[in-house]
Protein backbone atom coordinates (compact mmCIF):
# COMPACT_ATOMS: atom_id res chain seq x y z
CA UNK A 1 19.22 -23.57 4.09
CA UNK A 2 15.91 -25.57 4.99
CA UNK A 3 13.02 -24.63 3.92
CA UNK A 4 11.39 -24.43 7.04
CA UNK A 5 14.02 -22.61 8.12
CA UNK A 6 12.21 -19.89 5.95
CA UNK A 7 8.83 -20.62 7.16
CA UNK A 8 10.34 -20.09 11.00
CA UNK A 9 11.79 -16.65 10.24
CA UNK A 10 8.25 -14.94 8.89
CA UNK A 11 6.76 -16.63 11.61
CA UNK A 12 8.98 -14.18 13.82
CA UNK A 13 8.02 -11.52 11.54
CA UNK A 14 4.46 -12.25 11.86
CA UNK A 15 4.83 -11.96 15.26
CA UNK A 16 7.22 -9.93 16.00
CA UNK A 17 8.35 -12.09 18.68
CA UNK A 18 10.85 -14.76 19.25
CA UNK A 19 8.98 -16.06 21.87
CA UNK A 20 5.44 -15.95 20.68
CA UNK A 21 6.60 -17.52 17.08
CA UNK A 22 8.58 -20.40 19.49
CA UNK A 23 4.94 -20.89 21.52
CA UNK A 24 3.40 -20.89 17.44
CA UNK A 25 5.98 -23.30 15.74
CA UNK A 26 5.94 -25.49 19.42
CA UNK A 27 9.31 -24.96 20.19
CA UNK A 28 11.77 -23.71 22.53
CA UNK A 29 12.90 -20.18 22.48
CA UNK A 30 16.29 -20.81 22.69
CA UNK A 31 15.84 -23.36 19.64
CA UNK A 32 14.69 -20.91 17.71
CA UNK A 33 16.84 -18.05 19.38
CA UNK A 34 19.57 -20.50 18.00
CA UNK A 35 18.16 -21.05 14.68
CA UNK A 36 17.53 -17.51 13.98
CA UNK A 37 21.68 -17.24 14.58
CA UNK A 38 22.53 -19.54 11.84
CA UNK A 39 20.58 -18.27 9.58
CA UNK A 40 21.62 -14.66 10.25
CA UNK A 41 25.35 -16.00 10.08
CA UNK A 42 24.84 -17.91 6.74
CA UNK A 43 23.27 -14.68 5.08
CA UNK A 44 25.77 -12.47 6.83
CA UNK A 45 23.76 -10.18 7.89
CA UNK A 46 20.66 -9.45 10.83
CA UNK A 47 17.25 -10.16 9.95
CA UNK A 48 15.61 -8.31 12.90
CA UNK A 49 16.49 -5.50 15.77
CA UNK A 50 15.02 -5.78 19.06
CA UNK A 51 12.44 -3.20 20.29
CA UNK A 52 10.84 -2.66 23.97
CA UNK A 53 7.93 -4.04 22.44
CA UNK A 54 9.68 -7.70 20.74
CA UNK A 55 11.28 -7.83 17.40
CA UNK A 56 11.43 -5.84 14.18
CA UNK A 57 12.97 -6.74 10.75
CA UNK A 58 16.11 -4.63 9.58
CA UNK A 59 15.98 -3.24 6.17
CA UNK A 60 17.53 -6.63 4.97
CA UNK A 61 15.79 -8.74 6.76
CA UNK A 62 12.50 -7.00 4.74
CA UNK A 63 14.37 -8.14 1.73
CA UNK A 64 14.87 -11.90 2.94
CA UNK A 65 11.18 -11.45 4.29
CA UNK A 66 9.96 -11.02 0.65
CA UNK A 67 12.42 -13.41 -1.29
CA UNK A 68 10.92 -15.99 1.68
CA UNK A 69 7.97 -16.16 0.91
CA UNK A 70 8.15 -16.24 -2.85
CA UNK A 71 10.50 -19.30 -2.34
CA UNK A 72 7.35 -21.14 0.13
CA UNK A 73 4.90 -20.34 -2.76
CA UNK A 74 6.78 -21.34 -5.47
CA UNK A 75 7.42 -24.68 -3.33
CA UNK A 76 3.83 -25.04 -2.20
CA UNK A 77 2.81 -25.15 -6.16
CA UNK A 78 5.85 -27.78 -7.05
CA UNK A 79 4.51 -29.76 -4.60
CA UNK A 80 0.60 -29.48 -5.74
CA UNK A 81 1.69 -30.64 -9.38
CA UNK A 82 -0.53 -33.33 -10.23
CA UNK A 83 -1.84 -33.97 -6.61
CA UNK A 84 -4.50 -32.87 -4.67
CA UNK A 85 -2.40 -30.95 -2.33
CA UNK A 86 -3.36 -27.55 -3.56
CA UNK A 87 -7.31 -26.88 -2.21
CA UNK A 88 -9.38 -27.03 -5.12
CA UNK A 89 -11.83 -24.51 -3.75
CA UNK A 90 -9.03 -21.83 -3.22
CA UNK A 91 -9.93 -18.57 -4.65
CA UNK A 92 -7.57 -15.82 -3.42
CA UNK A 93 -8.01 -11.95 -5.09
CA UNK A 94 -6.82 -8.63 -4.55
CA UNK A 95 -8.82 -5.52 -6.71
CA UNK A 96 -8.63 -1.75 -6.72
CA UNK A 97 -12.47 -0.23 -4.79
CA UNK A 98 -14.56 -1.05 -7.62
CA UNK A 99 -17.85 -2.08 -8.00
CA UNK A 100 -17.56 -3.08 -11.31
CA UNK A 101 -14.89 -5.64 -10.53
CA UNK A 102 -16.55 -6.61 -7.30
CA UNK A 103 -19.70 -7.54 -9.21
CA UNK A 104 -17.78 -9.21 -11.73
CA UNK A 105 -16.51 -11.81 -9.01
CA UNK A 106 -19.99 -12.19 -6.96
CA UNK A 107 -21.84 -12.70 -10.18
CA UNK A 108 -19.04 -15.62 -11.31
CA UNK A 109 -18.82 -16.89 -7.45
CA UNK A 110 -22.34 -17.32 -7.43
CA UNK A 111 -22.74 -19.04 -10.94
CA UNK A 112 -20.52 -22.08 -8.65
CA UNK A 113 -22.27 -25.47 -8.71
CA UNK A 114 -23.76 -25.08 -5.04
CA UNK A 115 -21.56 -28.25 -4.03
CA UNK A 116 -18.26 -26.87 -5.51
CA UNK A 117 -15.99 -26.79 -2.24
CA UNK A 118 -14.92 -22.56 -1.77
CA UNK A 119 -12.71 -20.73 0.08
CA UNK A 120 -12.85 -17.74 -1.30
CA UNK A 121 -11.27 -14.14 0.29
CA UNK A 122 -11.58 -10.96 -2.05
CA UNK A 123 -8.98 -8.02 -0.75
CA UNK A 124 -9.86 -4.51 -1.83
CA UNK A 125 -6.10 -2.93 -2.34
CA UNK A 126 -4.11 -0.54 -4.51
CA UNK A 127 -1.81 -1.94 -6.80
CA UNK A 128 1.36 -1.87 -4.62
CA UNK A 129 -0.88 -4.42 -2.00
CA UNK A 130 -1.54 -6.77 -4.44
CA UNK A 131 1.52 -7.45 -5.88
CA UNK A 132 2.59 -7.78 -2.23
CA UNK A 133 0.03 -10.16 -1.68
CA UNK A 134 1.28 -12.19 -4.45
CA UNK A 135 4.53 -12.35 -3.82
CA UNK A 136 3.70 -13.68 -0.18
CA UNK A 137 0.95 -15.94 -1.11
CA UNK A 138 -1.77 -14.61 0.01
CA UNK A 139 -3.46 -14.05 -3.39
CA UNK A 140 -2.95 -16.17 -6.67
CA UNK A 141 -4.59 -13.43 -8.95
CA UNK A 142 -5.21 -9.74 -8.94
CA UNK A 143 -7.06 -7.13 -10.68
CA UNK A 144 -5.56 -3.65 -10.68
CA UNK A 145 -5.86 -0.62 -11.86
CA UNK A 146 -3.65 2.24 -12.89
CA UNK A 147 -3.10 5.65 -14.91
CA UNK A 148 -1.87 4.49 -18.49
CA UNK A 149 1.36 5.90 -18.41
CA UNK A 150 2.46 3.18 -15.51
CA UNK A 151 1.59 0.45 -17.85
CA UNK A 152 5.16 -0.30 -18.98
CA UNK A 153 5.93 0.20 -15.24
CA UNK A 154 3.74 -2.46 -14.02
CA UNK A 155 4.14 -4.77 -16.76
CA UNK A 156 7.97 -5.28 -15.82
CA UNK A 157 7.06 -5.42 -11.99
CA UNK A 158 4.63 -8.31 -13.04
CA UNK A 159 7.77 -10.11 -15.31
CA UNK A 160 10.03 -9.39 -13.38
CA UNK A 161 7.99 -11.51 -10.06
CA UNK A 162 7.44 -14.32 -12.46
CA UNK A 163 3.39 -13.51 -13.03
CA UNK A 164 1.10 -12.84 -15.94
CA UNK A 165 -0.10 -9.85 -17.02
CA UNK A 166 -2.65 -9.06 -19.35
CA UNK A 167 -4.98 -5.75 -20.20
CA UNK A 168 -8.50 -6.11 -19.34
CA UNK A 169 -9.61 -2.36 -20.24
CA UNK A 170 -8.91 1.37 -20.29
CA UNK A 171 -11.29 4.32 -19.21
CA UNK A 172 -12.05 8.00 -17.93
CA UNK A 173 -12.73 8.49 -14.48
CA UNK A 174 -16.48 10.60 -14.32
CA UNK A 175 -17.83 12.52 -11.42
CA UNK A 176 -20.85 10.73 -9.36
CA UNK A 177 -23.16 13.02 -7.25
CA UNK A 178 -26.81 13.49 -5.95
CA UNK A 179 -29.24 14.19 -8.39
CA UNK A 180 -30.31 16.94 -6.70
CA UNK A 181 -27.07 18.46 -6.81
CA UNK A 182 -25.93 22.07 -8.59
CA UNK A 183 -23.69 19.87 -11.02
CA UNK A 184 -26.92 18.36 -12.61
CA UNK A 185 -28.27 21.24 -13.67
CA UNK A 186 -25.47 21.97 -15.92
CA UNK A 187 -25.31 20.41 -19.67
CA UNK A 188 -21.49 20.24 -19.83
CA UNK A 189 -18.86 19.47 -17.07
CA UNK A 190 -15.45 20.76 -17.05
CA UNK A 191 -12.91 20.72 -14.32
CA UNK A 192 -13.41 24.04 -13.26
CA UNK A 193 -16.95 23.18 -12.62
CA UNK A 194 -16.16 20.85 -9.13
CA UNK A 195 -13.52 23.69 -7.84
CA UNK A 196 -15.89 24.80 -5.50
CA UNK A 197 -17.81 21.79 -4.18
CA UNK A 198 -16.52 19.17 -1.61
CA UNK A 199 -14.76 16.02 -3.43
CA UNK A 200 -15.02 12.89 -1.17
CA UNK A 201 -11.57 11.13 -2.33
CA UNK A 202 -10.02 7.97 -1.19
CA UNK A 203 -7.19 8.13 1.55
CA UNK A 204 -5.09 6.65 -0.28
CA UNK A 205 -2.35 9.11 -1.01
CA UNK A 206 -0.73 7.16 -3.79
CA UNK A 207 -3.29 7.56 -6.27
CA UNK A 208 -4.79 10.62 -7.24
CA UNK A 209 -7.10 11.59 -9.73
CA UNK A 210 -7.26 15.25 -9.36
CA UNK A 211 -5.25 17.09 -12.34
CA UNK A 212 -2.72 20.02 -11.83
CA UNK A 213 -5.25 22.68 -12.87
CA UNK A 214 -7.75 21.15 -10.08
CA UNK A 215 -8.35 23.63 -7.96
CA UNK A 216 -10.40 22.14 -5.21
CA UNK A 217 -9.88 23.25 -1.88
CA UNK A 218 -12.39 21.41 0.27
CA UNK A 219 -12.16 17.40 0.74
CA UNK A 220 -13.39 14.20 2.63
CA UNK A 221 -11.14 11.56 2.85
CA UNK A 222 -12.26 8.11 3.24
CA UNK A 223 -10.62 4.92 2.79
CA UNK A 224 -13.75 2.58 2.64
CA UNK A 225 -15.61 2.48 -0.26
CA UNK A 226 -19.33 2.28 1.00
CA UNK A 227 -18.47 5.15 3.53
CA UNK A 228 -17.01 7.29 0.67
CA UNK A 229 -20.89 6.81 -1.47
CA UNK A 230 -22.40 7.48 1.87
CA UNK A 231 -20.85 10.62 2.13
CA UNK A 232 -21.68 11.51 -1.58
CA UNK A 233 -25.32 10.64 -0.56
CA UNK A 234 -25.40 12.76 2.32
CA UNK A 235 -23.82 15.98 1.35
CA UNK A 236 -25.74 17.94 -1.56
CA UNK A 237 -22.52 19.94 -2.77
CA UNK A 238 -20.48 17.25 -2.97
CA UNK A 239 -18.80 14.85 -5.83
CA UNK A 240 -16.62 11.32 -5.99
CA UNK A 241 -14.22 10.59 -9.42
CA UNK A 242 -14.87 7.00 -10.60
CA UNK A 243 -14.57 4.14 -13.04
CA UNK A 244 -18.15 3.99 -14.55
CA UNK A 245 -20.57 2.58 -12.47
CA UNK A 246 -23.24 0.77 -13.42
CA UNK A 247 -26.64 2.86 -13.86
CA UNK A 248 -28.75 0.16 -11.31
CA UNK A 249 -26.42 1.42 -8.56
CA UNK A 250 -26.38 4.84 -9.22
CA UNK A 251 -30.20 4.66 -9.60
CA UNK A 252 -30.60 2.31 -5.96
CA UNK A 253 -28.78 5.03 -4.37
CA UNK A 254 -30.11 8.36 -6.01
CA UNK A 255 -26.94 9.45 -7.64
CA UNK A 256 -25.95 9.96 -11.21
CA UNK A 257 -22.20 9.89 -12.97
CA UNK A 258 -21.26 12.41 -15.70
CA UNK A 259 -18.34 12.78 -17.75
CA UNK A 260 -16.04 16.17 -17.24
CA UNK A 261 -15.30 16.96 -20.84
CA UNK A 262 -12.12 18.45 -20.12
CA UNK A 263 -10.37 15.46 -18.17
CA UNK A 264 -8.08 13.14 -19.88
CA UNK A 265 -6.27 11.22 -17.07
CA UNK A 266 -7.09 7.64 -18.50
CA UNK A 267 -6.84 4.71 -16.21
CA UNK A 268 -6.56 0.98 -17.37
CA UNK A 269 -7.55 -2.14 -15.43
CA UNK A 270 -4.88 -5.32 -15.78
CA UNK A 271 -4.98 -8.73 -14.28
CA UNK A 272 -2.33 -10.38 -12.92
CA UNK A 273 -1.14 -13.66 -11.59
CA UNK A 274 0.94 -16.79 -11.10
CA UNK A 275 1.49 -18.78 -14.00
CA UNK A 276 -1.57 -20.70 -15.38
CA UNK A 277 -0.27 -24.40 -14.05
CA UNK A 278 -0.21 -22.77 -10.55
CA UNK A 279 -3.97 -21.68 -10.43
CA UNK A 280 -7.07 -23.89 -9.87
CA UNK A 281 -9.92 -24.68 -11.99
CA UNK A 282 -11.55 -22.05 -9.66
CA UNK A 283 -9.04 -19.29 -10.33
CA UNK A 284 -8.64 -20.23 -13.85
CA UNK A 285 -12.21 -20.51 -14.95
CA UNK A 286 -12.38 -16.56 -13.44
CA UNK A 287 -9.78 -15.64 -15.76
CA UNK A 288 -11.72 -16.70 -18.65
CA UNK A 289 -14.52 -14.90 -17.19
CA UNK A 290 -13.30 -11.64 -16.68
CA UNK A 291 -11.95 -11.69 -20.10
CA UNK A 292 -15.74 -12.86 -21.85
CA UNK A 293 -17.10 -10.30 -19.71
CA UNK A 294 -14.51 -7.22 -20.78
CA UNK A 295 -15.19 -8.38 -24.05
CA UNK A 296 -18.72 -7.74 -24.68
């Protein structure tokens, strides 16, 4: 099977069109109507259903979607071996909402000679994104994060998709809130303490970081990150679990964070990433980085 073969069937699932891909890819339709049949009949099986509103992929076909596009990565780094095919200034990353990490890569973008050619695009995602992202190429590297007891878990998803993976560092989520708040007046948090106030949580079902004694009944779900300190800002009863923050941020924006003495759901951060002869001096100088900066 060509390669571009491959690149012709995500373009279909990109669009979800046989027609719009054929306008994209400046073909006929029937040519790739036709093309999309010998592929189907060399795999033995369909790689998309028809809707009323264009294509979809079948349950297989989002299996030969993913396999795809790990074979057109691995290719486009073969071919960038000692040439100058790969863009020097490409620095692709997925990491969880955290302004920690987020600093992290604006202070180390920033330290860039000012002519050092960039093309940078930082993806705030949970861990199931950004090995997704990976595998299709749309990020070399990733920071994630993840309750300990995964760590086997996603240690083998990271072997088993061919990437690196390496501990950066492990923590308890704290409470952040207004100063002004009832929680401040208290010396020592426990869980029980929050059951009654409003916790502003992230959207994201996947994760949780509420434990089964938790008995909160009143929440704000927000998936954006800014929007979720906004609401801790604005409402007086109200709290946020967190990595640590740092205290310049908490202080810029009138909050404070406070460990809950009785919580012992640890998290752990991890990067991962294509193999070290696929990455840039860009991507690779982060790497060392993020590991002199986890280790201070």
């Amino acid at each position: 099977m060509q390669t571009s073969y491959l690149q012709y069937v995500i373009e279909i699932d990109r669009t979800r069109s046989i027609t719009q891909a054929a306008a994209n890819l400046y073909m006929t339709q029937p040519s790739l109507s036709r093309i999309l049949h010998e592929i189907e009949d060399q795999v033995g099986f369909a790689l998309f259903e028809r809707t009323n509103r264009g294509v979809r992929p079948t349950d297989a076909g989002v299996s030969f979607m993913r396999h795809a596009r790990r074979i057109l990565n691995e290719m486009e780094a073969i071919e960038s071996l000692g040439s100058a095919k790969r863009a020097a200034g490409r620095f692709h990353i997925c990491m969880p909402r955290s302004a920690w990490i987020l600093d992290l890569a604006a202070d180390y973008l920033n330290a860039l000679p000012p002519d050092q050619p960039l093309d940078a695009v930082l993806r705030e995602c949970h861990v199931r994104q950004a090995f997704e992202h990976i595998a299709s190429g749309d990020a070399d590297l990733a920071v994630i994060r993840f309750r300990s007891e995964y760590q086997s878990y996603f240690k083998d998803q990271a072997s088993a998709g061919g990437l690196t993976f390496q501990e950066l560092k492990r923590y308890l989520y704290r409470v952040v809130f207004r100063k002004d708040s009832p929680l401040a007046r208290k010396a020592r948090l426990t869980v029980e303490d929050l059951s009654a106030l409003t916790e502003i949580t992230h959207g994201d079902t996947f994760r949780t970081h509420r434990q089964e004694s938790d008995a909160t009944t009143r929440s704000i779900y927000s998936v954006d990150r800014l929007a979720q300190l906004t609401l801790v800002q604005r409402f007086r009863d109200a709290y946020i679990w967190t990595p640590p923050v740092a205290s310049e941020e908490l202080e810029a924006r009138g909050l404070v964070q406070r460990d809950v003495t009785d919580n012992r759901i640890e998290y752990r951060n991890a990067l991962i990433s294509l193999s070290p002869e696929m990455l840039n001096e860009i991507e690779l100088g982060f790497i060392g980085y993020i590991n002199q900066r986890c280790g201070q």
